[in-house]
Protein backbone atom coordinates (compact mmCIF):
# COMPACT_ATOMS: atom_id res chain seq x y z
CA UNK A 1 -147.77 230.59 22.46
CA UNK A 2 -145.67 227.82 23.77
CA UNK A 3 -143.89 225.61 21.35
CA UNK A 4 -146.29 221.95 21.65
CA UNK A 5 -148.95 224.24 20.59
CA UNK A 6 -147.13 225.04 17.54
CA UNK A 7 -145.98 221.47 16.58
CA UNK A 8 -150.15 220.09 16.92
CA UNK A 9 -151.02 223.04 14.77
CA UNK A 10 -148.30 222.28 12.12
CA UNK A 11 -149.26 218.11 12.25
CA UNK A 12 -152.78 219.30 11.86
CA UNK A 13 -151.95 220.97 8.71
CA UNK A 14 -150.09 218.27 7.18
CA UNK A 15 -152.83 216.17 7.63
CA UNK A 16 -155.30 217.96 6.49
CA UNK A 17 -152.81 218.88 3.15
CA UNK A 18 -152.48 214.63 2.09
CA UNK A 19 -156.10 213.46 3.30
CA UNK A 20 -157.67 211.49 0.39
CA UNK A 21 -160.67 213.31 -1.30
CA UNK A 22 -164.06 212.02 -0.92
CA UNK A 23 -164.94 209.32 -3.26
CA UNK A 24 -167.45 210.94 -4.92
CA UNK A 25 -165.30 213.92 -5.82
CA UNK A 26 -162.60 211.61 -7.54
CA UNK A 27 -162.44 211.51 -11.29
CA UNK A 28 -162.78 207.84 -12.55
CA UNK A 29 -160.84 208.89 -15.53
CA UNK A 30 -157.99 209.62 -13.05
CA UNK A 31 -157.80 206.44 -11.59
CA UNK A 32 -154.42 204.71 -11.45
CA UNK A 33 -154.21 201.82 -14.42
CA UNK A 34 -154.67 198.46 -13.28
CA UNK A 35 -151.42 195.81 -13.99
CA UNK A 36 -151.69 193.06 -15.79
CA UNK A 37 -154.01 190.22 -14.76
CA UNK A 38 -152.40 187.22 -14.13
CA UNK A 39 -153.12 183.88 -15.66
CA UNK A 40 -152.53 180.38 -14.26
CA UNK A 41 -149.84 177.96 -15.82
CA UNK A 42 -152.64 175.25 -15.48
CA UNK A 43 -154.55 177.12 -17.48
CA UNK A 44 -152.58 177.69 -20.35
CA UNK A 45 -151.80 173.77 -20.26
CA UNK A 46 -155.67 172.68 -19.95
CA UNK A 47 -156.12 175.43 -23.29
CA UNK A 48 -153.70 173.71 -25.54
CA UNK A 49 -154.35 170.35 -24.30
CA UNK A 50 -158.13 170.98 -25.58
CA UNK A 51 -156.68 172.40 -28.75
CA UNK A 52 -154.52 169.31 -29.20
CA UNK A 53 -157.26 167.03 -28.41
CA UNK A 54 -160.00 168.55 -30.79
CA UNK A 55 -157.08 168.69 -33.47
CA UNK A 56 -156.40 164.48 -33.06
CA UNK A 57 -160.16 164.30 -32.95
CA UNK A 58 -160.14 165.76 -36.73
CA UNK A 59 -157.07 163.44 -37.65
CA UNK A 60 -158.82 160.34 -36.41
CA UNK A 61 -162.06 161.53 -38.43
CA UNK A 62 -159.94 161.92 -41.71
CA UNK A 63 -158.17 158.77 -41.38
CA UNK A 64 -161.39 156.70 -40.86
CA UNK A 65 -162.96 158.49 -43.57
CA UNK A 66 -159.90 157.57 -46.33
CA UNK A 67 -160.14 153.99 -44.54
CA UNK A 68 -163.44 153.75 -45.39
CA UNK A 69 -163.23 155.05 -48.96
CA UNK A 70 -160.27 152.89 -49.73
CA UNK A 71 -162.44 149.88 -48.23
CA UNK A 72 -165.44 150.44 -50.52
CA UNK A 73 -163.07 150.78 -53.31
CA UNK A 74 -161.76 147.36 -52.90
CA UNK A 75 -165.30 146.31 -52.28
CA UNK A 76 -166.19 148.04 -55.71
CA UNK A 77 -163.09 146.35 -57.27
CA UNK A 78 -163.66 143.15 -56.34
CA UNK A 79 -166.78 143.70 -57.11
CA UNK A 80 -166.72 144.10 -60.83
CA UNK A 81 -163.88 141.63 -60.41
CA UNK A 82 -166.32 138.75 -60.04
CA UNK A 83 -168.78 140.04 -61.78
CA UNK A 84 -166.21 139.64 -64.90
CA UNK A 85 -165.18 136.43 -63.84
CA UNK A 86 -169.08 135.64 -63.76
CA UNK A 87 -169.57 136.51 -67.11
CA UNK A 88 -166.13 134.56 -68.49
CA UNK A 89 -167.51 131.66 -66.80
CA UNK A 90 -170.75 131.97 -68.54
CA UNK A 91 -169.33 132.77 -71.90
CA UNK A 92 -166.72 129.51 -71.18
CA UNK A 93 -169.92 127.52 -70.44
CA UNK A 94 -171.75 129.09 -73.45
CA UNK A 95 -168.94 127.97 -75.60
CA UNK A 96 -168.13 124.89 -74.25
CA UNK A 97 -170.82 123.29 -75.76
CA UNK A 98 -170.34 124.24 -78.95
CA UNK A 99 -166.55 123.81 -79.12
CA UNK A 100 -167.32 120.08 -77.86
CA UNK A 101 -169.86 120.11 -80.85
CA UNK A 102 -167.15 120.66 -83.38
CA UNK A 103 -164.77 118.71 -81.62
CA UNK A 104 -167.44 115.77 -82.62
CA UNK A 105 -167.55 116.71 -86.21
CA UNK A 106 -164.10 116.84 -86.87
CA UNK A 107 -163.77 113.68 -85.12
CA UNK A 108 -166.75 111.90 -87.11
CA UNK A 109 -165.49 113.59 -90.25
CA UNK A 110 -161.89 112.11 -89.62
CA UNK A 111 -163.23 108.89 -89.16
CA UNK A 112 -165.41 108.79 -92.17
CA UNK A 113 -162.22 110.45 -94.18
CA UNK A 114 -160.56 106.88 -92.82
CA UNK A 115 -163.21 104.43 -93.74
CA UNK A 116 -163.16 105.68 -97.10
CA UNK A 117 -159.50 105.49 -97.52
CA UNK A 118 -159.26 102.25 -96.26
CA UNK A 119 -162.17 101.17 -98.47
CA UNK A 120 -160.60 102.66 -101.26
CA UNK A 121 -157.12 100.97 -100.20
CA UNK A 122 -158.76 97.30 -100.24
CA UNK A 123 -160.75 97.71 -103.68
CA UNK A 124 -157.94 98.52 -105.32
CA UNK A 125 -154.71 97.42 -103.03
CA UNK A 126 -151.46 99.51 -103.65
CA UNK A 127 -153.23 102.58 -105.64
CA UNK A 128 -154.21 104.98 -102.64
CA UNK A 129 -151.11 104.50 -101.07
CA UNK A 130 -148.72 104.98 -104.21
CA UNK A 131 -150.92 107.61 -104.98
CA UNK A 132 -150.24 109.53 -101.54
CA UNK A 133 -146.27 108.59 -101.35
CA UNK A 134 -144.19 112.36 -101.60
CA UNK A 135 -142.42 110.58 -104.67
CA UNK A 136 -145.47 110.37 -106.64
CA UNK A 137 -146.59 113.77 -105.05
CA UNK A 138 -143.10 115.14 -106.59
CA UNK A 139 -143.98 113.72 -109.91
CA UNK A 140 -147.35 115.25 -110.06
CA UNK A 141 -145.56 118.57 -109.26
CA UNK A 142 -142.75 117.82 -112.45
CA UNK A 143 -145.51 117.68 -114.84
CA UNK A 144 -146.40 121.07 -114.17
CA UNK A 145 -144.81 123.73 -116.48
CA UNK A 146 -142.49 126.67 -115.54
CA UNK A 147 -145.58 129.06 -115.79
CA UNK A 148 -147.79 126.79 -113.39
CA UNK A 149 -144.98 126.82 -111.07
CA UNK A 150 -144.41 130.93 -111.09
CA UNK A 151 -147.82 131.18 -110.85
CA UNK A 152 -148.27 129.39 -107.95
CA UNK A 153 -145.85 130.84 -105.99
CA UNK A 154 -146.82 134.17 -106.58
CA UNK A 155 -150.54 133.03 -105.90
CA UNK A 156 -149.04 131.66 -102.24
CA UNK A 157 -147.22 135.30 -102.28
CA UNK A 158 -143.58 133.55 -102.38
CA UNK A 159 -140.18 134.06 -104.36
CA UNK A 160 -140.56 132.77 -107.85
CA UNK A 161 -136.76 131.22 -107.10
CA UNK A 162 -134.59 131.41 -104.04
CA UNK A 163 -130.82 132.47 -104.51
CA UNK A 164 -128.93 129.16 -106.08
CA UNK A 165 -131.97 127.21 -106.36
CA UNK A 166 -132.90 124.13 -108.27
CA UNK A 167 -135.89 123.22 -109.96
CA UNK A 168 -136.11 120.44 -108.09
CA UNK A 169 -135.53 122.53 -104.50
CA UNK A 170 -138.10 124.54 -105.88
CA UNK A 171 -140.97 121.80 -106.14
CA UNK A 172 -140.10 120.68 -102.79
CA UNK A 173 -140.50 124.24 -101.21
CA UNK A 174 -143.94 124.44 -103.36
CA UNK A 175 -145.16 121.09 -102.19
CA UNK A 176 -143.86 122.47 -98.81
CA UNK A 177 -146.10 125.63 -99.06
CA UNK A 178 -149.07 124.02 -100.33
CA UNK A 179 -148.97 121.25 -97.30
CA UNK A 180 -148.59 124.25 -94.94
CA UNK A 181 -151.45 126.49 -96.43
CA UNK A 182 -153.73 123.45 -96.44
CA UNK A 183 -152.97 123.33 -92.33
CA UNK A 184 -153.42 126.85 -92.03
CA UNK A 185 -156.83 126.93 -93.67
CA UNK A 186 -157.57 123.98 -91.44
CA UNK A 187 -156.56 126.24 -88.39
CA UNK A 188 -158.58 129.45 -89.78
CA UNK A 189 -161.62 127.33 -89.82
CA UNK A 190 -161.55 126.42 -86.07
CA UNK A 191 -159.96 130.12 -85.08
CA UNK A 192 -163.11 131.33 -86.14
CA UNK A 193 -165.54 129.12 -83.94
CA UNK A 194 -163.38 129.09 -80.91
CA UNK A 195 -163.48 132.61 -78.05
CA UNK A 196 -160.36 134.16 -77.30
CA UNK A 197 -160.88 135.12 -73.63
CA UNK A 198 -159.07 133.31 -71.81
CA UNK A 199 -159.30 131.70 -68.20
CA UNK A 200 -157.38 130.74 -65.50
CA UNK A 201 -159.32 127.14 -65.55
CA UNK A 202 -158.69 126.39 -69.40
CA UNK A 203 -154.93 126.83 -68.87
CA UNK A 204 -154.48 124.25 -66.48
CA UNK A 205 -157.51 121.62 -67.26
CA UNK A 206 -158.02 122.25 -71.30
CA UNK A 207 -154.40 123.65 -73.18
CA UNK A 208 -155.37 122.40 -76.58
CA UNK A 209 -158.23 125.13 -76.25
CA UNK A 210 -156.22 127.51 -75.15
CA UNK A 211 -153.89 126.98 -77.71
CA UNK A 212 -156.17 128.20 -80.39
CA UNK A 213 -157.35 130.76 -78.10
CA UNK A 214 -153.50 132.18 -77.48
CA UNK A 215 -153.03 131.84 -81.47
CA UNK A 216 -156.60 133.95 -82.24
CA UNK A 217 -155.68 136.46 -79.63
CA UNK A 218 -152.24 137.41 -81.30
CA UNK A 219 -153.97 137.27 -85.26
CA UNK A 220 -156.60 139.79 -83.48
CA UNK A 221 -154.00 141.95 -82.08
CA UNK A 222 -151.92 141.85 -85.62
CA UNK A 223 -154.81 142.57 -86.94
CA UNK A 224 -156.04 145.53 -84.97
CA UNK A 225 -152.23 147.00 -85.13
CA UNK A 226 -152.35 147.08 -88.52
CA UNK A 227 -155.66 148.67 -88.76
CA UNK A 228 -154.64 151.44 -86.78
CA UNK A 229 -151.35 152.09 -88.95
CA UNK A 230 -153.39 152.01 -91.91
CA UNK A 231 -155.94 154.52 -90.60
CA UNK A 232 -153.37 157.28 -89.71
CA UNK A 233 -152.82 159.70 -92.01
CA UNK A 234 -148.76 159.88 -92.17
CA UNK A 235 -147.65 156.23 -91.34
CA UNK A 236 -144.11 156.58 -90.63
CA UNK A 237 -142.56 153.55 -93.20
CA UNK A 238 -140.58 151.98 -90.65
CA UNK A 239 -144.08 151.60 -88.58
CA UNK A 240 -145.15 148.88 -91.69
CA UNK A 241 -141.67 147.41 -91.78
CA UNK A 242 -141.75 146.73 -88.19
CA UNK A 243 -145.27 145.37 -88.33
CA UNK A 244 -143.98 143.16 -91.34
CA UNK A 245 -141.05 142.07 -89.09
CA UNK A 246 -142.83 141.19 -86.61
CA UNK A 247 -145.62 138.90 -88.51
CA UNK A 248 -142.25 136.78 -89.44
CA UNK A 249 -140.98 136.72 -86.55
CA UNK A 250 -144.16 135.01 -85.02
CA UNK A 251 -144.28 132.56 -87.64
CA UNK A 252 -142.58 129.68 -85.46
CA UNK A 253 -144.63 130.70 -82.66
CA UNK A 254 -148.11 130.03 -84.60
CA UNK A 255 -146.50 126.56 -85.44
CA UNK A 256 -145.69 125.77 -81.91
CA UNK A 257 -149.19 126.54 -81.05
CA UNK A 258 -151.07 124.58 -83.93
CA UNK A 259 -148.48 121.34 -82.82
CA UNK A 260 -149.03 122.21 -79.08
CA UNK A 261 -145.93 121.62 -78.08
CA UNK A 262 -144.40 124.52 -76.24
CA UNK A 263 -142.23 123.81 -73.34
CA UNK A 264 -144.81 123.63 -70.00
CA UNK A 265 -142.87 126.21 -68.16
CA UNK A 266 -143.10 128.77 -71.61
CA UNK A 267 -146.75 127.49 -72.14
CA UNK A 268 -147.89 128.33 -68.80
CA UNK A 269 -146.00 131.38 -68.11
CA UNK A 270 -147.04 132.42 -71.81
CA UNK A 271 -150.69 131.63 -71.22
CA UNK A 272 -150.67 133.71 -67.87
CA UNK A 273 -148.85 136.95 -69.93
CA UNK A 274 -151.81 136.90 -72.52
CA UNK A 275 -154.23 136.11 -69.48
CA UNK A 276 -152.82 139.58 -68.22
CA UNK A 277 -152.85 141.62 -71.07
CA UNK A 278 -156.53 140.26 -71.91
CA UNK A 279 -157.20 141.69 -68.02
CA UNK A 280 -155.07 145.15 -68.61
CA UNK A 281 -153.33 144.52 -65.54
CA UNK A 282 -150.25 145.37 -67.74
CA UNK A 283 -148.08 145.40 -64.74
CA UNK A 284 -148.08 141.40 -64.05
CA UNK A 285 -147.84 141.00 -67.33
CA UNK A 286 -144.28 142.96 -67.68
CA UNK A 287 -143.21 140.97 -64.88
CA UNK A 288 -144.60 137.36 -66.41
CA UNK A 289 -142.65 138.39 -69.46
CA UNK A 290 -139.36 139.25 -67.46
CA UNK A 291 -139.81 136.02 -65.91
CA UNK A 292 -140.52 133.92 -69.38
CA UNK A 293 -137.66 135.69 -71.21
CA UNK A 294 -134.92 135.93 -68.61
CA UNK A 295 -135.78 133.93 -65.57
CA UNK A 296 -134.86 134.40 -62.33
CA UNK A 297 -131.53 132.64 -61.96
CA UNK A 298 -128.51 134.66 -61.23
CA UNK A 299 -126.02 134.99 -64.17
CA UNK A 300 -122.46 134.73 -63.36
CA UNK A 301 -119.83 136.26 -64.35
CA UNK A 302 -116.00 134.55 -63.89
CA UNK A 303 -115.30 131.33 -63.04
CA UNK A 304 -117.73 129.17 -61.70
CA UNK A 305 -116.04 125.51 -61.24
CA UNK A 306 -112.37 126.00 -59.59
CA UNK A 307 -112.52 122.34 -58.67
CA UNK A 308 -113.42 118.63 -59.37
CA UNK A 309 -116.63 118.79 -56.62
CA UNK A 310 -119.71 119.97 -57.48
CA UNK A 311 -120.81 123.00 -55.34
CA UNK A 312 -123.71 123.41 -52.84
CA UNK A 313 -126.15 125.11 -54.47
CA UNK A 314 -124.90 125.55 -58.59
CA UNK A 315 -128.46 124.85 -59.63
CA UNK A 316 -129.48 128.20 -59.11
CA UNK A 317 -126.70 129.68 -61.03
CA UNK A 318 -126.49 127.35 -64.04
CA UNK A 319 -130.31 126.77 -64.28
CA UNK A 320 -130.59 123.05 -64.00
CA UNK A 321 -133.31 123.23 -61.57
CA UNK A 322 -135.78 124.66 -64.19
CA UNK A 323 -138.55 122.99 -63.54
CA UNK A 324 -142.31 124.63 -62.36
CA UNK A 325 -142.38 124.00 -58.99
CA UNK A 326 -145.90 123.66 -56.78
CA UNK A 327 -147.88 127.07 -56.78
CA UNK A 328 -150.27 129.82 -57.73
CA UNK A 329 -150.61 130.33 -61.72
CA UNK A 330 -148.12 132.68 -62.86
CA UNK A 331 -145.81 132.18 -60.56
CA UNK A 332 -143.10 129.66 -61.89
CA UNK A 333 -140.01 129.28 -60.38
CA UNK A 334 -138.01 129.63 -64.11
CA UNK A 335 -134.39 129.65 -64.12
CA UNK A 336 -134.08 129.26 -67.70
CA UNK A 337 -132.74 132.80 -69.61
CA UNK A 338 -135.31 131.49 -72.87
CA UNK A 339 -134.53 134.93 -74.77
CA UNK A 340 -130.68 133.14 -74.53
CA UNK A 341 -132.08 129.81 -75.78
CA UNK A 342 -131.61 130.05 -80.10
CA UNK A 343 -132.57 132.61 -82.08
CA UNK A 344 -136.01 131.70 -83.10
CA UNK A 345 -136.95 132.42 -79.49
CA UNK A 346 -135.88 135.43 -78.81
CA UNK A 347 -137.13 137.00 -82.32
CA UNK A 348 -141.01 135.62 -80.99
CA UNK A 349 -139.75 137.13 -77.62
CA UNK A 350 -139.10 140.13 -78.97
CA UNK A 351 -142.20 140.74 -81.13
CA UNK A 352 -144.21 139.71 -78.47
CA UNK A 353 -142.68 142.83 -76.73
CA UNK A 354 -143.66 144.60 -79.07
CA UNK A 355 -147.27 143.78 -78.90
CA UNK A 356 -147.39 144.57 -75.38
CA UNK A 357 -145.95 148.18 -75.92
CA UNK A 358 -148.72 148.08 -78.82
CA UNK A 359 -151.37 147.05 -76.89
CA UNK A 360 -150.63 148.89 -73.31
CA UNK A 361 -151.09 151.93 -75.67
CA UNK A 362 -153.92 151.52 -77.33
CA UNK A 363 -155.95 149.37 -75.01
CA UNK A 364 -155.21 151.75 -71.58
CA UNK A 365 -155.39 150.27 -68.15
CA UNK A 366 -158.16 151.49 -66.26
């Protein structure tokens, strides 16, 4: 055997020792794993751009859906808003007529009181008018005894006799009294007929109503405060004292109202605080009574003059400029510290203050 017959039968060998089996003789089981399939960039981009999109969608959805509660909210809001306004105009209509009515009577009365005086006055000249003089007044008071005059200071609930007092001092703070009570009565009378709600209109167009209203608002409060203490079962004494306190310290204020003559910045800013509370919208009202009781202006501290010329501008830091300027109710331009003015004011300040905290807690805001 020559050697090229060797090498074919040795190539035939090998070929026949790494020829691939038949395909139906391989085991599936056997087969080689597949890699990993491969995925697209793009695709992973277009995935999470969907994502992000169907996640804005849901945003947008839940955003217009708060929007839309928070608008019919408002709507609701304003709403019973006007509907309240509605039925204060009604009740100031209602009551209009009725206050005018009185208004008429006391008028007529006054008149008729009049005529008869002066008819009095001319059939017998000098009498009537002697007869009304304080000095004659006085006299009527001396020929009361000591007892009469105890007992009708402790019928008026006052001090039988002030610290270094004289018995004369003494019948002029009884006749003083007695004048007052009289006025007060007088007041009670129309407190009674007159509604307490108040309204924006009345404060600017009618202040003499509002006047008793403001004044009937404050005796209801006292009132109500004072129900409440007596109602729980351990009142704390210094609850009553500070009630008692604060009855005297609205005395002047009452007077004030019954004369009507409270500054026009402190009427209107005052008017606008009990508007407020009235409303429970306690939060304009804390800032109407920041504004009545220590203004706006800025308070210095140092020297504010180091020269003979007057400054640009010292208005607004020395308060000169205190007048209510053009603009929505409420809102007065005050540069005028009134808790600083005298002391009367600040201790009406003060228990009105204390009303507020009274009321804010027992009348919650909604």
């Amino acid at each position: 055997m020559d050697f090229a017959s060797l090498i074919s039968k040795e190539i035939a060998k090998k070929k026949g020792a790494v020829a691939p089996p038949p395909a139906d003789e391989v085991d599936s089981s056997k087969a080689p794993a597949k890699g990993p399939e491969l995925i697209h960039r793009g695709a992973i981009v277009q995935t999470k751009r969907e994502q992000y999109l169907r996640e804005q969608a849901q945003r947008d959805k839940e955003r217009q859906e708060k929007a839309e509660r928070a608008r019919r909210e408002r709507e609701e809001e304003e709403a019973r808003r006007e509907e309240k306004r509605r039925a204060a105009e009604e009740v100031y209509r209602e009551k209009k007529r009725k206050q005018k009515e009185l208004e008429e009577a006391a008028a007529r009365e006054e008149a008729e009181r009049k005529k008869a005086k002066r008819a009095r006055s001319s059939a017998t000249p000098g009498a009537e008018s002697a007869r009304d003089t304080p000095e004659n007044e006085n006299d009527r008071f001396k020929t009361m005894t000591d007892a009469e005059i105890v007992a009708e200071l402790r019928r008026f609930d006052e001090p039988i006799r002030l610290f270094n007092e004289s018995d004369d001092s003494r019948l002029r703070r009884l006749r003083r009294i007695e004048r007052k009570k009289g006025k007060t009565l007088g007041i009670e009378e129309r407190l009674r007929e007159v509604d307490m709600v108040l309204t924006e209109r009345d404060i600017i167009l009618e202040p003499r109503k509002v006047y008793l209203q403001l004044e009937k608002y404050l005796q209801f409060v006292l009132a109500e405060w004072e129900k409440t203490l007596k109602n729980m079962e351990d009142t704390p004494e210094q609850a009553l004292l500070l009630l008692d306190e604060t009855k005297e310290y609205l005395e002047p204020l009452f007077e004030h109202f019954r004369q009507r003559n409270l500054h026009d910045q402190i009427y209107q800013s005052f008017a606008t605080l009990i508007l407020y509370l009235q409303n429970q919208q306690y939060h304009e009202a804390n800032d109407t009574y920041l504004k009545l009781s220590i203004g706006n202006a800025a308070w210095p501290i140092g020297v504010t003059a180091v020269g003979i010329h007057e400054r640009s501008s010292r208005e607004r830091i020395t308060g000169h400029d205190n007048e209510t300027k053009p603009g929505a109710l409420g809102k007065t331009y005050v540069q005028v510290a009134h808790v600083m003015s005298d002391d009367e004011t600040r201790k009406w300040l003060t228990a009105i203050k204390r009303m507020m905290t009274f009321i804010e807690s027992h009348w919650p805001e909604i």
